[in-house]
Protein backbone atom coordinates (compact mmCIF):
# COMPACT_ATOMS: atom_id res chain seq x y z
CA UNK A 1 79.89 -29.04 198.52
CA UNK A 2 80.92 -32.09 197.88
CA UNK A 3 82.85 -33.89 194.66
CA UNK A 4 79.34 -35.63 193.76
CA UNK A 5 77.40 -32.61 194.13
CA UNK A 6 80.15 -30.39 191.88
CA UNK A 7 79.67 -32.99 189.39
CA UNK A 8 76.23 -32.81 189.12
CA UNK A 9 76.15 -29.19 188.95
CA UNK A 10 78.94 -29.61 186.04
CA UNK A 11 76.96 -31.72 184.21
CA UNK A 12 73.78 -29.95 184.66
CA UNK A 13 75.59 -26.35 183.55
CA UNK A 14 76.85 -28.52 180.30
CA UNK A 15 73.36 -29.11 178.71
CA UNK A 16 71.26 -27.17 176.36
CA UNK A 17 67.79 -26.25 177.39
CA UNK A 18 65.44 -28.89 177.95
CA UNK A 19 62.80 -27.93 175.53
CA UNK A 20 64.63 -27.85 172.55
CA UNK A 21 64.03 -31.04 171.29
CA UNK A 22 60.36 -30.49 171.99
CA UNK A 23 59.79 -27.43 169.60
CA UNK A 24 57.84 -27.44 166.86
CA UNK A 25 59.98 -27.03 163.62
CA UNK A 26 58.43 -25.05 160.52
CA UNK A 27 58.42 -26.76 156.85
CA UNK A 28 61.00 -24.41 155.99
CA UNK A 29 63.60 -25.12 158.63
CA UNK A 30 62.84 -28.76 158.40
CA UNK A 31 64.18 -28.92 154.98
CA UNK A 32 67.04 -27.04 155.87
CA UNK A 33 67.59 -29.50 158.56
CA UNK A 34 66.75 -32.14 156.38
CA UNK A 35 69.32 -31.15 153.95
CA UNK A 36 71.94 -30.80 156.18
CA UNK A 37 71.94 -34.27 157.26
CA UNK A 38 72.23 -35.46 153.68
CA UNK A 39 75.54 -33.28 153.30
CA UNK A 40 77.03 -34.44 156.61
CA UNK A 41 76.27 -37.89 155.68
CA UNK A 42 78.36 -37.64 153.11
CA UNK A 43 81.20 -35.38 154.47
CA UNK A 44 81.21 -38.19 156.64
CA UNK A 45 81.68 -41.14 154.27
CA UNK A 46 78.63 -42.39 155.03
CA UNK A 47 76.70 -42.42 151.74
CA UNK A 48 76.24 -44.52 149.37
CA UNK A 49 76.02 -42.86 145.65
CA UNK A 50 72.26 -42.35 144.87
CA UNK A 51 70.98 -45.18 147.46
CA UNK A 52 69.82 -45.05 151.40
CA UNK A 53 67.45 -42.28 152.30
CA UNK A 54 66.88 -39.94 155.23
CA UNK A 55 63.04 -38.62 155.85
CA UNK A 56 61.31 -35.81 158.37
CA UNK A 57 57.90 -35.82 159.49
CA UNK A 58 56.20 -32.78 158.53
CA UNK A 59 54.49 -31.66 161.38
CA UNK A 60 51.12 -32.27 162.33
CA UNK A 61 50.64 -33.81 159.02
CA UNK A 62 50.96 -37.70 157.65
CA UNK A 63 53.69 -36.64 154.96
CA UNK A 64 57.22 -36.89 155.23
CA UNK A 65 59.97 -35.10 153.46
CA UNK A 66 62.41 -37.64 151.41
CA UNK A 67 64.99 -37.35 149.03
CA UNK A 68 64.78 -37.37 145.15
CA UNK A 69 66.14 -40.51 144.00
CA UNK A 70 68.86 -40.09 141.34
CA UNK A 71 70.47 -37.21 143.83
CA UNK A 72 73.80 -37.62 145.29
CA UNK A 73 73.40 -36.72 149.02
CA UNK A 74 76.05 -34.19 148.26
CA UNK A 75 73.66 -32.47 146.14
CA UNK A 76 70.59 -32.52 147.69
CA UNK A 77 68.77 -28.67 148.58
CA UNK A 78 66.22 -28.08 150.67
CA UNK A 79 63.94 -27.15 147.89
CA UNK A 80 64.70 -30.81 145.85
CA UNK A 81 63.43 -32.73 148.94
CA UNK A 82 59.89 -34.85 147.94
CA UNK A 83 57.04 -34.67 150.02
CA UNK A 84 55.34 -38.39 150.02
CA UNK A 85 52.34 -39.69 151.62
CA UNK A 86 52.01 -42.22 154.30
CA UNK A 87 49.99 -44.45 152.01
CA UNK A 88 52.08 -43.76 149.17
CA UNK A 89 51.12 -40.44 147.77
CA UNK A 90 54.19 -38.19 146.19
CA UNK A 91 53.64 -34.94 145.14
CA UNK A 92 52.96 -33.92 141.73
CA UNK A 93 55.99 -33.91 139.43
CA UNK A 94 58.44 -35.69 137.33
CA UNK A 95 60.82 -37.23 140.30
CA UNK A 96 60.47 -40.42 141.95
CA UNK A 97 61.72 -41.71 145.48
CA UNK A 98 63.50 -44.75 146.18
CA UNK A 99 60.89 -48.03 146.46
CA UNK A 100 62.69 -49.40 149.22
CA UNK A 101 62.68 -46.10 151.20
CA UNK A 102 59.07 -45.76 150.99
CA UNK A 103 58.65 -49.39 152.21
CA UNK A 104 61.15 -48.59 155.38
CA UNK A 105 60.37 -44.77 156.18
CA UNK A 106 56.72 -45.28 155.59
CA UNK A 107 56.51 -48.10 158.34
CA UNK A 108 58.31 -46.24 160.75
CA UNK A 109 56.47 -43.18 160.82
CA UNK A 110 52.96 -44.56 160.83
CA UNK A 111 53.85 -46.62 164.09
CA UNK A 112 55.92 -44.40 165.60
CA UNK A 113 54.10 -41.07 166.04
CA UNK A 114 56.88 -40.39 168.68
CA UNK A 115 59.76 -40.20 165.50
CA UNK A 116 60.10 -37.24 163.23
CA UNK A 117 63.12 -38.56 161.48
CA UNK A 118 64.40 -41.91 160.01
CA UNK A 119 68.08 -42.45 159.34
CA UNK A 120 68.91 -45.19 156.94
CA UNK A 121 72.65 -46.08 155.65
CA UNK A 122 74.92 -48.41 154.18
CA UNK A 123 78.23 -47.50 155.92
CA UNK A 124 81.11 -49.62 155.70
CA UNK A 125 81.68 -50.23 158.88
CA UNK A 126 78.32 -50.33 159.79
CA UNK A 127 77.51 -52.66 156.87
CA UNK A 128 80.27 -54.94 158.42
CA UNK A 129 79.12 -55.50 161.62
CA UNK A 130 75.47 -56.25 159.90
CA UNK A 131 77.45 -59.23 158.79
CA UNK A 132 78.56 -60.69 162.12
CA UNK A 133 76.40 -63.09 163.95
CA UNK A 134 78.04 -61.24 167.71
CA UNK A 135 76.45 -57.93 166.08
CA UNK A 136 77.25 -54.80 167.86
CA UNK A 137 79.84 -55.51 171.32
CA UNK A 138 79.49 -53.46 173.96
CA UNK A 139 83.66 -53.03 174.07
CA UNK A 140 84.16 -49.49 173.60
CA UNK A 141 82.41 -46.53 175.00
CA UNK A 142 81.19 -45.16 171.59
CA UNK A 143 79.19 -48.66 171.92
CA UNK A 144 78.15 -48.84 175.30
CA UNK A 145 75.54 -46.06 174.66
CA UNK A 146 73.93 -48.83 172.49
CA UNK A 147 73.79 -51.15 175.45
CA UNK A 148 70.88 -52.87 176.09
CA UNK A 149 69.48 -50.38 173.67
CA UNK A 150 69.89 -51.43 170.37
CA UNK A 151 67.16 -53.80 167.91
CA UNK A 152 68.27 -55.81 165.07
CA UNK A 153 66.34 -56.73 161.68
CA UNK A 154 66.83 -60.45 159.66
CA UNK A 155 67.59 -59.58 155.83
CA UNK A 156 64.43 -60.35 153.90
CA UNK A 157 65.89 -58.95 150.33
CA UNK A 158 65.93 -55.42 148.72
CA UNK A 159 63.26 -53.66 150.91
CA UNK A 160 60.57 -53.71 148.50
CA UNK A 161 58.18 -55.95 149.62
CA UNK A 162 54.81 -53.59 151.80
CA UNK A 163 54.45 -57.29 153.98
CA UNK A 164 58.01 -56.52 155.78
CA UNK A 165 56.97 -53.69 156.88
CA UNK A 166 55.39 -54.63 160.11
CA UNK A 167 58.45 -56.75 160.99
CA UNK A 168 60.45 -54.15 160.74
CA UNK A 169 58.52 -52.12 163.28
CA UNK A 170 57.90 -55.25 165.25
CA UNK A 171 61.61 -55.31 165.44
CA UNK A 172 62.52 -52.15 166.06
CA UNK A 173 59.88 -51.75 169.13
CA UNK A 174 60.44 -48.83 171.15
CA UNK A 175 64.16 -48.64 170.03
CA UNK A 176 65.86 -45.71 168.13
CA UNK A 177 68.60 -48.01 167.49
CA UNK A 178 68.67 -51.06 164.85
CA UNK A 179 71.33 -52.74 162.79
CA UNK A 180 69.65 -54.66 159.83
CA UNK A 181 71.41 -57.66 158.93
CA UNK A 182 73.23 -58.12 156.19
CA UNK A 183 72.03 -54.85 154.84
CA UNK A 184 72.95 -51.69 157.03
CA UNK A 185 72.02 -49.28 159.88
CA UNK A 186 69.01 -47.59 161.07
CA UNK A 187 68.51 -44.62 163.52
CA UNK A 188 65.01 -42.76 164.34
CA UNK A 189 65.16 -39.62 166.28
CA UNK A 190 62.44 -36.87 167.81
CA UNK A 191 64.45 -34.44 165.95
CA UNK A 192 66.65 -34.26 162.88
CA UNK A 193 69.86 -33.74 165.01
CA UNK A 194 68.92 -36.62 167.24
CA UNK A 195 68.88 -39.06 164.18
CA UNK A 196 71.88 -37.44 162.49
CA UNK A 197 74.35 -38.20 166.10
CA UNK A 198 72.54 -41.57 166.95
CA UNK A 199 74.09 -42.28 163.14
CA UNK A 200 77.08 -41.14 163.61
CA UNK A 201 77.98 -43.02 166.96
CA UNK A 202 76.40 -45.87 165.54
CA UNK A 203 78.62 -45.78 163.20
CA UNK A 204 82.10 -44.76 165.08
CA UNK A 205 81.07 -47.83 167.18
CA UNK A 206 81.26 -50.19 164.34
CA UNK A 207 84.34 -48.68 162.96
CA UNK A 208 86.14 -49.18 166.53
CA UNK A 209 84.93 -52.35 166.86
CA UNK A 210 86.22 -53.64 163.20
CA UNK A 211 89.56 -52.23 163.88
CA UNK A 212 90.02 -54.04 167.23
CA UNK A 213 88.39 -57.78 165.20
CA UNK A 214 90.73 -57.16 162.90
CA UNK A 215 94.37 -57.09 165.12
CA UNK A 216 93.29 -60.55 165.44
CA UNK A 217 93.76 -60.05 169.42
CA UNK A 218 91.24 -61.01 171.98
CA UNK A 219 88.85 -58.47 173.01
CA UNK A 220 88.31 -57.20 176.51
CA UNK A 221 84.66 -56.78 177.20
CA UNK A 222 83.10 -54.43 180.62
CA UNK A 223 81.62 -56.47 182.91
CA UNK A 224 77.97 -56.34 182.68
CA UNK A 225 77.56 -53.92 185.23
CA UNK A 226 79.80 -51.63 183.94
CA UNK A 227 78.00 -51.66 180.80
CA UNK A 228 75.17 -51.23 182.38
CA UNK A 229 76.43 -47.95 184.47
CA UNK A 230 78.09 -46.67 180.84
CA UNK A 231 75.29 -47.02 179.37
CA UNK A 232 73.15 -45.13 181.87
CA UNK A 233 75.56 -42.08 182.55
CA UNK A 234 75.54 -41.90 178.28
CA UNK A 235 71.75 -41.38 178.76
CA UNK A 236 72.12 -37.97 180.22
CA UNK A 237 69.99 -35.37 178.78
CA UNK A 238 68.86 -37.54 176.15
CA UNK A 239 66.00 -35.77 175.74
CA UNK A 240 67.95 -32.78 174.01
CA UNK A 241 70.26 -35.58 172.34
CA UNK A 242 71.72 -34.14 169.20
CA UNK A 243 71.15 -30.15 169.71
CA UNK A 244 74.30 -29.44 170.90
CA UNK A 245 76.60 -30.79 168.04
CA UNK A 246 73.70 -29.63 165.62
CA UNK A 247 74.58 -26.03 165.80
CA UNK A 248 78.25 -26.66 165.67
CA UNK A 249 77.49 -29.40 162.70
CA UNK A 250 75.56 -26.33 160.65
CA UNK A 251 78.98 -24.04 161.21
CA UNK A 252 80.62 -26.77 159.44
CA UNK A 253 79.04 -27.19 156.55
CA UNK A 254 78.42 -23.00 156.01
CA UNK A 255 81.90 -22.89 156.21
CA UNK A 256 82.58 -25.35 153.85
CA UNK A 257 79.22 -24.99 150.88
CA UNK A 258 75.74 -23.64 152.38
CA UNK A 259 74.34 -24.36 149.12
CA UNK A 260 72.15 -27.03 151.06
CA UNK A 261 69.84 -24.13 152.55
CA UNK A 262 68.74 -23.59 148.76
């Protein structure tokens, strides 16, 4: 056998099964999921008080599962998450979701049938880069996954107005990917887990990347072909992106408060 072949086989052995991404998810288990993300958003200093929102597609439906706004994504349950309509409908009750989340999530799902879950932050680091007019550099590997791959969104204001909505999707295209300027990140995902890693990469990538801008030192930069080859070898198994960590993720936060399964 040779050294190519042994890697393949390595990397094939390494990956989950292939039709995990593509299983249906029950309402239940989607909140659970759902709520998870909210906690490790914020384990991960990615939150942002009561603001930025995470929603699930309910499956086979045209409602989505959002948060309540007013909760700290440290508190959120699966049993406080808000089911809200495509065309604006929340259920029956005395809590409210964010505006601007409706406007973003809203868009997203309704043009992208493909999506179950929309990831929206305003991470520091993340945030940052939003600011620069170079946007994301490919100069680390965390961000050469994002090669070639990644959409970007002008700043229009607070996200409340139902005419940016179709620029946004225009923008984001067929992406999973987008930095909005001046404002934050987004990440859409077939799954939950997807979403939540896409995030959190996104994310590490900024962070490196500010770090490095900030020694004040020029930056070395993969040739364009090597970005291109990074980039591809990162796309391995993407169709089951996410379900690996996820079940490692879960341990983490059991270990640490499962009150989110409420």
């Amino acid at each position: 056998m040779s050294m190519r072949q042994s890697i393949d086989l390595t990397l094939q052995s390494c990956m989950p099964p292939t039709t995990a991404a593509n299983q249906p998810v029950d309402e239940q288990t989607l909140r659970i999921q759902l709520a998870a993300a909210y906690r490790l958003i914020d384990k991960f200093r990615m939150s942002d008080l009561v603001e930025t929102h995470i929603s699930a597609r309910l499956a086979g439906t045209d409602q989505f599962l959002l948060n309540p706004y007013g909760m700290m994504f440290h508190e959120i349950t699966a049993s406080s998450l808000i089911k809200v309509g495509l065309e604006g409908w929340v259920e029956p009750g005395d809590r409210i979701v964010n505006p601007a989340g409706f406007v973003i999530h809203s868009a997203i799902h309704a043009a992208r049938p493909d999506i179950s879950c929309v990831l929206h932050t305003h991470s520091r680091y993340g945030t940052a880069v939003s600011l620069l007019e170079c946007g994301l550099l490919p100069v680390s590997q965390f961000a050469l996954q994002f090669y070639d791959r990644l959409a970007y969104h002008d700043y229009e204001g607070v996200s409340l107005n139902l005419a940016e909505q179709q620029r946004l999707v225009n923008d984001l295209g067929k992406h999973k990917v987008m930095i909005m300027r001046n404002h934050g990140l987004l990440t859409a995902g077939r799954t939950i887990p997807e979403a939540f890693v896409l995030m959190y990469y996104l994310e590490k990538s900024c962070e490196i990347q500010i770090l490095a801008q900030s020694s004040g030192s020029k930056l070395v930069v993969p040739s364009e072909s090597a970005c291109q080859i990074s980039a591809q070898q990162q796309d391995i198994d993407m169709e089951n992106l996410g379900m690996l960590q996820w079940g490692a993720l879960l341990r983490l936060l059991d270990r640490d408060d499962p009150s989110y399964r409420d």
